[in-house]
Protein backbone atom coordinates (compact mmCIF):
# COMPACT_ATOMS: atom_id res chain seq x y z
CA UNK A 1 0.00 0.00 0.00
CA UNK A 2 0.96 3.49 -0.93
CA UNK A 3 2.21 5.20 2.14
CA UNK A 4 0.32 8.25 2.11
CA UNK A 5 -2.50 5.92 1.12
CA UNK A 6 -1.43 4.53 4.54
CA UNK A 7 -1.16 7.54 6.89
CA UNK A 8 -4.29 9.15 5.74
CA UNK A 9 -6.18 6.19 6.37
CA UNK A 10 -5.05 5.27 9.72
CA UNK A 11 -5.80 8.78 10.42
CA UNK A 12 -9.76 8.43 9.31
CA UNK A 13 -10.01 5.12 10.73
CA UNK A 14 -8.73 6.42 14.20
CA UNK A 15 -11.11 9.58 13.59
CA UNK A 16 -14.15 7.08 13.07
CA UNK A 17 -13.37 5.51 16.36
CA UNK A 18 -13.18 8.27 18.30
CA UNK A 19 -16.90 8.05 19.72
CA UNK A 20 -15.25 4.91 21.36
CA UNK A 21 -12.87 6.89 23.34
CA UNK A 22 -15.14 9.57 24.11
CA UNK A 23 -17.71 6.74 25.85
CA UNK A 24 -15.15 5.70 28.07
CA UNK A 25 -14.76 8.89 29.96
CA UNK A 26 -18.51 10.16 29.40
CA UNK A 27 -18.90 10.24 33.06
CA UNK A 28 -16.95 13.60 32.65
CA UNK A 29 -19.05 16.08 31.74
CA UNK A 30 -18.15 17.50 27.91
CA UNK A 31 -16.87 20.74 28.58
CA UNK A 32 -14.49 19.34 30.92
CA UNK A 33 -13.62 16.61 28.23
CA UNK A 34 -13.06 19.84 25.75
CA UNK A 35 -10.99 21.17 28.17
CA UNK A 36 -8.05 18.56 29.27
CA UNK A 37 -8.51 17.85 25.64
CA UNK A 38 -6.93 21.50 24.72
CA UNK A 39 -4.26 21.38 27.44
CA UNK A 40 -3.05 18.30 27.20
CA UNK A 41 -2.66 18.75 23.13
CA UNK A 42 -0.88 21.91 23.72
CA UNK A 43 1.35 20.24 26.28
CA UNK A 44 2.35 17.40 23.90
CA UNK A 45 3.02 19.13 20.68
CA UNK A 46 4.92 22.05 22.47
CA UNK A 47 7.35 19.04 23.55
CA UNK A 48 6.96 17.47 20.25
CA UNK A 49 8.09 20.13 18.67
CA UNK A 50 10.74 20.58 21.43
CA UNK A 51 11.84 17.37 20.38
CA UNK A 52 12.09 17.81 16.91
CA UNK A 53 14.50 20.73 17.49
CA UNK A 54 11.47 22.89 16.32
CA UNK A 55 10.65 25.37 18.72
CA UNK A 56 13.25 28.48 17.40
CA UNK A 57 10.94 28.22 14.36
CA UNK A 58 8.00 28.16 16.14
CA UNK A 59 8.72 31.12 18.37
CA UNK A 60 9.49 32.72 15.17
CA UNK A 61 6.24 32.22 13.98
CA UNK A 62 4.32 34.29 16.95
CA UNK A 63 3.52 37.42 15.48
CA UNK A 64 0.04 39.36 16.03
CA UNK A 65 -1.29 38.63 12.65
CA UNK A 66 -0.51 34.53 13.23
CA UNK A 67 -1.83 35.10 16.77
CA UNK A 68 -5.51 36.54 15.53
CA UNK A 69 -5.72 33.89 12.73
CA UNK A 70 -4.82 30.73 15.09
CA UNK A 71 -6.52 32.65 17.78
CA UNK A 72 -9.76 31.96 15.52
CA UNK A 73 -8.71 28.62 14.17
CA UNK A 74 -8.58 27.54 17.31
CA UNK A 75 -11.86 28.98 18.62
CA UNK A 76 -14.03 27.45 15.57
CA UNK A 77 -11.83 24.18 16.76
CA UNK A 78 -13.43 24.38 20.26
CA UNK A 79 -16.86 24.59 19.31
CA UNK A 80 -16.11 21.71 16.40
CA UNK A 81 -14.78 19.33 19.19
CA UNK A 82 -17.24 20.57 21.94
CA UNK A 83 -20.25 19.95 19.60
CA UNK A 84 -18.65 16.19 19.04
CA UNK A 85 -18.02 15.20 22.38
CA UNK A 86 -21.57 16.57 23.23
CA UNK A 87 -23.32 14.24 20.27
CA UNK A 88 -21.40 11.12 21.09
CA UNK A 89 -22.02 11.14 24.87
CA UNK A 90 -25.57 12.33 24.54
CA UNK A 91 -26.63 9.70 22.08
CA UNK A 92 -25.98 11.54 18.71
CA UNK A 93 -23.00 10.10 17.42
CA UNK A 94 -25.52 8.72 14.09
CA UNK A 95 -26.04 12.77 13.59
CA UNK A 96 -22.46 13.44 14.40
CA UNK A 97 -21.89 10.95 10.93
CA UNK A 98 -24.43 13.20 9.36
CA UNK A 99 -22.45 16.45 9.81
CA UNK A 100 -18.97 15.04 8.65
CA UNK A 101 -21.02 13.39 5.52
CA UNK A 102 -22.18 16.87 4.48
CA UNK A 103 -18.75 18.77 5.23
CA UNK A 104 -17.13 18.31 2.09
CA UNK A 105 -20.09 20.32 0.03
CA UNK A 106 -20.23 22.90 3.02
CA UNK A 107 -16.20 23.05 2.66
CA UNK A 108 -17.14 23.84 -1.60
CA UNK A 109 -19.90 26.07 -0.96
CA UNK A 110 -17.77 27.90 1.71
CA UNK A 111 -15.37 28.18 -1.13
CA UNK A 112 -17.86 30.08 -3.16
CA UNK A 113 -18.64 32.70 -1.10
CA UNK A 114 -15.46 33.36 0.86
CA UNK A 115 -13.31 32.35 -1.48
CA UNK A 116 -15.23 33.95 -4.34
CA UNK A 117 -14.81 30.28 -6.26
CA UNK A 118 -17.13 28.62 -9.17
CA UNK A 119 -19.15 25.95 -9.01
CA UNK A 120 -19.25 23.42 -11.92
CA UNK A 121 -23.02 22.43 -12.88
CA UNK A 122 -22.25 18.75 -11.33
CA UNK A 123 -21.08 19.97 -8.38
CA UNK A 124 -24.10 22.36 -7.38
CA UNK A 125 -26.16 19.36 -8.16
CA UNK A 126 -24.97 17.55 -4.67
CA UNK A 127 -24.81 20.41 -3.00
CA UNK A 128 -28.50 21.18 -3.61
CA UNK A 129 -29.31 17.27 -3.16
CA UNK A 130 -27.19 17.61 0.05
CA UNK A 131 -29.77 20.62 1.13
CA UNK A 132 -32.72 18.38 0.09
CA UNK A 133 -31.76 15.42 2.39
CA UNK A 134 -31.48 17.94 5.50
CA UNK A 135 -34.68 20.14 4.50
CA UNK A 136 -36.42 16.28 4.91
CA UNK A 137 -34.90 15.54 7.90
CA UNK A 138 -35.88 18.31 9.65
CA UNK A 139 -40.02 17.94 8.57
CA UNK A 140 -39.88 14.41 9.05
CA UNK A 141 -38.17 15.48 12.98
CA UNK A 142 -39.64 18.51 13.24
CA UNK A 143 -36.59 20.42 13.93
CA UNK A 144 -33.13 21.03 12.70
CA UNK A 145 -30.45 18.81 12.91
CA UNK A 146 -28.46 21.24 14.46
CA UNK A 147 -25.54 19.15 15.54
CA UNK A 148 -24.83 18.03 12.51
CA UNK A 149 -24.78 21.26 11.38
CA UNK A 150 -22.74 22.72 13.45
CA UNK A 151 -20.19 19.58 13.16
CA UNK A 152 -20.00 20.38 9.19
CA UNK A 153 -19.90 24.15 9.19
CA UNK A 154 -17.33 24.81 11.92
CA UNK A 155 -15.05 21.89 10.62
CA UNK A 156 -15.41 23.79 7.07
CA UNK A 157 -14.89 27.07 8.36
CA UNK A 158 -11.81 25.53 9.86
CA UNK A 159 -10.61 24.16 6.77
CA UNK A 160 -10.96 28.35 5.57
CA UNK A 161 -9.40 28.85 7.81
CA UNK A 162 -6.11 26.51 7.39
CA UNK A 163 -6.32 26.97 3.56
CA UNK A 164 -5.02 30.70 4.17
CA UNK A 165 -3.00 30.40 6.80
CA UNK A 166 1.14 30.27 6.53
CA UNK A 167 2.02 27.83 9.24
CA UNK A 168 2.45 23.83 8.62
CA UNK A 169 0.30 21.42 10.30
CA UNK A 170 2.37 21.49 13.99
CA UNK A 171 2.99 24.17 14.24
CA UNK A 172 0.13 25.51 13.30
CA UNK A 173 -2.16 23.11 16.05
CA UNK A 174 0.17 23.89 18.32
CA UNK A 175 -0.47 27.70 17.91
CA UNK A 176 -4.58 27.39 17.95
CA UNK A 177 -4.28 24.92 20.84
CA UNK A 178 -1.66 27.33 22.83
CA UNK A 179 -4.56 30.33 22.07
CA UNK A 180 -7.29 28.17 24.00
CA UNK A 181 -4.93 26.40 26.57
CA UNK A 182 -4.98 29.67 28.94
CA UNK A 183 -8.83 29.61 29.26
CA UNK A 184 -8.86 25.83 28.71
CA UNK A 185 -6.68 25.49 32.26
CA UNK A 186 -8.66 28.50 34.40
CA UNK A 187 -11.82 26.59 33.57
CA UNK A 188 -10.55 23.31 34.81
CA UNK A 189 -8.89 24.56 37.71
CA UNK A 190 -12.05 26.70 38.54
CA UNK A 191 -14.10 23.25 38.39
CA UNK A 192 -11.94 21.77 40.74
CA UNK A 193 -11.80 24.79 42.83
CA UNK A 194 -15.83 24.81 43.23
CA UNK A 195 -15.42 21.36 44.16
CA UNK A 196 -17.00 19.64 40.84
CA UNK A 197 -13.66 18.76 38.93
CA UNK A 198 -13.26 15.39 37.54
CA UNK A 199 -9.90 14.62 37.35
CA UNK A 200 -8.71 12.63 39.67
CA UNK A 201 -12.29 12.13 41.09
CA UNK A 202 -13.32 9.56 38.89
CA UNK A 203 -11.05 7.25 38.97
CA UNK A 204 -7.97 6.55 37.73
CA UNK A 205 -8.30 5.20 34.44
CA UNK A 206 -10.38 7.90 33.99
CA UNK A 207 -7.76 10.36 35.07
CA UNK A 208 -5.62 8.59 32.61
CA UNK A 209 -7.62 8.62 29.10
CA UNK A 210 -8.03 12.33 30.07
CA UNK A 211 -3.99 12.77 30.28
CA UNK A 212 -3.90 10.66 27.12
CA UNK A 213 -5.99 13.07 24.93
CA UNK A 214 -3.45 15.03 23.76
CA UNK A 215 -1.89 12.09 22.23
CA UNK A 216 -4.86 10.75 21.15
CA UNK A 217 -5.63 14.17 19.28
CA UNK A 218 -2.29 14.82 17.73
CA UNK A 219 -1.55 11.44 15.98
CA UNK A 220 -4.40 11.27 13.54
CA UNK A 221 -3.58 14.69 12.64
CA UNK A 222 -0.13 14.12 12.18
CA UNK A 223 -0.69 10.89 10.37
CA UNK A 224 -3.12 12.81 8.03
CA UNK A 225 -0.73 15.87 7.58
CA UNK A 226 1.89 13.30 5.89
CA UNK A 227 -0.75 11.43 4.23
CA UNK A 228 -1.83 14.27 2.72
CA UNK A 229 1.66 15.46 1.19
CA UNK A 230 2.03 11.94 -0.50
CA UNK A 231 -1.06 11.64 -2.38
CA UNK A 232 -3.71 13.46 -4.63
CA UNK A 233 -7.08 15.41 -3.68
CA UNK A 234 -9.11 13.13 -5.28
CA UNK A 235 -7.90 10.29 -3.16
CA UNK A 236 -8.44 12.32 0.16
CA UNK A 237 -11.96 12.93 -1.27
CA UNK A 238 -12.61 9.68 -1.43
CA UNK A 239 -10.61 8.45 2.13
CA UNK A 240 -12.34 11.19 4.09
CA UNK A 241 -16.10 9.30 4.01
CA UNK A 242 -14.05 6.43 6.34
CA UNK A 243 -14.43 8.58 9.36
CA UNK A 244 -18.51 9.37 9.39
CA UNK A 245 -19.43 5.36 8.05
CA UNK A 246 -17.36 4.22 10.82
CA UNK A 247 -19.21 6.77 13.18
CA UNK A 248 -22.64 5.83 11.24
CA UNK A 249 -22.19 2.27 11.97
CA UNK A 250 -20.94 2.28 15.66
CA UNK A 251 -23.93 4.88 16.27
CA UNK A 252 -26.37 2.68 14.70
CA UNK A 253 -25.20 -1.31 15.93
CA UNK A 254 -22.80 -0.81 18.85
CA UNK A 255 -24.76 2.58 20.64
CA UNK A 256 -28.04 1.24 19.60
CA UNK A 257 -28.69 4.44 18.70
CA UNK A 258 -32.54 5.54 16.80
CA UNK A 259 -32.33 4.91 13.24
CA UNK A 260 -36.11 4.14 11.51
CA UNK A 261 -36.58 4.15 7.80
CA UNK A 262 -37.40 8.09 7.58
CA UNK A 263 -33.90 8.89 8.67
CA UNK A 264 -32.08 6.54 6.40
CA UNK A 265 -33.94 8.38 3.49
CA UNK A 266 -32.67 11.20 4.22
CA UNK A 267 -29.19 9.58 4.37
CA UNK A 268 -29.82 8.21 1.45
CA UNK A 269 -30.56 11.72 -0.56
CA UNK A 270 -26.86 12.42 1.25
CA UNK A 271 -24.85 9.76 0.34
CA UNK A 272 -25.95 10.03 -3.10
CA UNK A 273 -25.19 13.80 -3.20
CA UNK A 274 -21.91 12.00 -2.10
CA UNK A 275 -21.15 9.76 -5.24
CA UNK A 276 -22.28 12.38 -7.14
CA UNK A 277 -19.94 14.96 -5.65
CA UNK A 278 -17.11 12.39 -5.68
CA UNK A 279 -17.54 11.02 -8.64
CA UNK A 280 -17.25 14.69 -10.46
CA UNK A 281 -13.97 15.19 -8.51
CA UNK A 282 -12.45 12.63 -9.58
CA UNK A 283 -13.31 12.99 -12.97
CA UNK A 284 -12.79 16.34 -12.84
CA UNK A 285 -9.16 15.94 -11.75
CA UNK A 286 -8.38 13.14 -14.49
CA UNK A 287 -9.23 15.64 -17.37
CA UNK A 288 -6.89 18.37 -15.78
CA UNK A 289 -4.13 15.69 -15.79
CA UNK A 290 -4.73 14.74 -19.28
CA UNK A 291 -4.52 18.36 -20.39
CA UNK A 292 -1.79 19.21 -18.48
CA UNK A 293 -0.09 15.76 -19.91
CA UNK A 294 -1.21 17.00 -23.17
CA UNK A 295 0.09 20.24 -23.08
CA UNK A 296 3.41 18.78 -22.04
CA UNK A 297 3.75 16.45 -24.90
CA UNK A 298 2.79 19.78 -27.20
CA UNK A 299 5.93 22.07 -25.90
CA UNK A 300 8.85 22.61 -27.97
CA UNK A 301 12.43 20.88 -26.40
């Protein structure tokens, strides 16, 4: 197997099973997950990068502008991974799917009006099928699916976000992490001060997985950040829809989680915005190789 073939999926498959994790230590309430996760992802990429013989580089990259544009990465990042741990440990993880399922046409659509980029005709097509599938689910509910909502448009607004900003992948998450660790670390040691703190006071193991976070948050992203140099969009497009079926299916058969037949058409109307969105993508990015191939073959020596 390719290895950036290799490290991106490891990275999706770890992603998909993060509801997993997040069940072990739901006896913490989220916002207290949210928070050791922050601090203890700052704590081990600022001595990753210590280790790497990194840090006079990153020092060199704290600079007010950098420090307002991670200051916001890292804010949308909060309410991404807030939202998350909130839907898995409150019985939502099949809407959690839903959001990540629909984040690659908010990430285009995004595109369009930040961005000020154009939509092919077969790519507004799943974007508007995309709309459909969420306009039924919330008749057929009778509200919103706000979660997943929120999941796909902070996630894409991150991606903006990271599209336009200078810094690599560590140093860059160490940066947006560092911005929320301050407040991250008042709020926990407030909690503990009113006397309703978990760490430490619920166990253990407990104690341990929330230590652990920061590891467990920076090695996907790591593995995908090297995936991600080795291989082509197209293949990322296609890798990424790993992390919400794994999600979809542990939601559905190992949470035992409500999923009747109105729901899964309006999955349905998604996942086929999904082929259709993929599909065009790929193709898409064949006929731009074959040009530029073309082209090539057409200079002059």
């Amino acid at each position: 197997m390719n290895k950036g073939i290799f490290y991106a999926l490891s990275a999706y498959i770890l992603w998909g099973f993060f509801p997993l994790y997040f069940k072990m230590i739901s006896i913490v309430p989220s916002l207290q997950i949210l928070g050791h996760r922050f601090v203890w992802s700052f704590l081990f990429l600022i001595l990753l990068i210590m280790a790497l013989k990194r840090f006079p580089e990153f020092r060199a990259s704290i600079n007010k502008k950098n420090l307002i544009t991670y200051f916001g990465a890292g804010a949308i990042l909060a309410v991404n991974w807030g939202t998350f741990i909130y839907a898995v440990n409150s019985g939502h993880t099949v809407e959690s799917s839903l959001g990540y399922f629909i984040n690659p046409m908010v990430s285009v659509l995004l595109g369009v009006v930040f961005l000020k980029e154009r939509l092919r005709l077969w790519q507004w097509i799943p974007v508007g099928l995309a709309a459909v599938g969420v306009f039924y689910l919330t008749v057929v509910y009778g509200s919103i699916p706000w979660l997943a909502l929120i999941l796909a448009f902070s996630f894409g607004l991150y991606g903006l976000i990271k599209k336009i900003s200078p810094l690599d992948s560590l140093p860059g998450l160490t940066l947006e992490t560092g911005m929320i660790f301050l407040p991250a670390l008042v709020y926990l040691i407030i909690q503990e001060f009113i006397g309703v703190g978990s760490f430490g006071h619920t166990g253990w193991s407990t104690a341990i997985l929330l230590a652990v976070s920061g590891v467990v948050t920076a090695i996907p992203l790591l593995l995908f950040a090297s995936g991600a140099r080795r291989i082509n969009l197209s293949t990322i497009g296609i890798l990424q829809y790993v992390c919400p079926t794994i999600q979809f299916f542990l939601g559905t058969f190992v949470f035992g989680e409500f999923f009747d037949i109105h729901r899964l058409v309006g999955f349905i109307l998604i996942w086929i915005a999904l082929i259709i969105f993929t599909t065009e993508t790929i193709l898409n990015q064949r006929n731009k190789l074959k040009i530029s191939d073309h082209l090539e073959i057409l200079e002059p020596d």
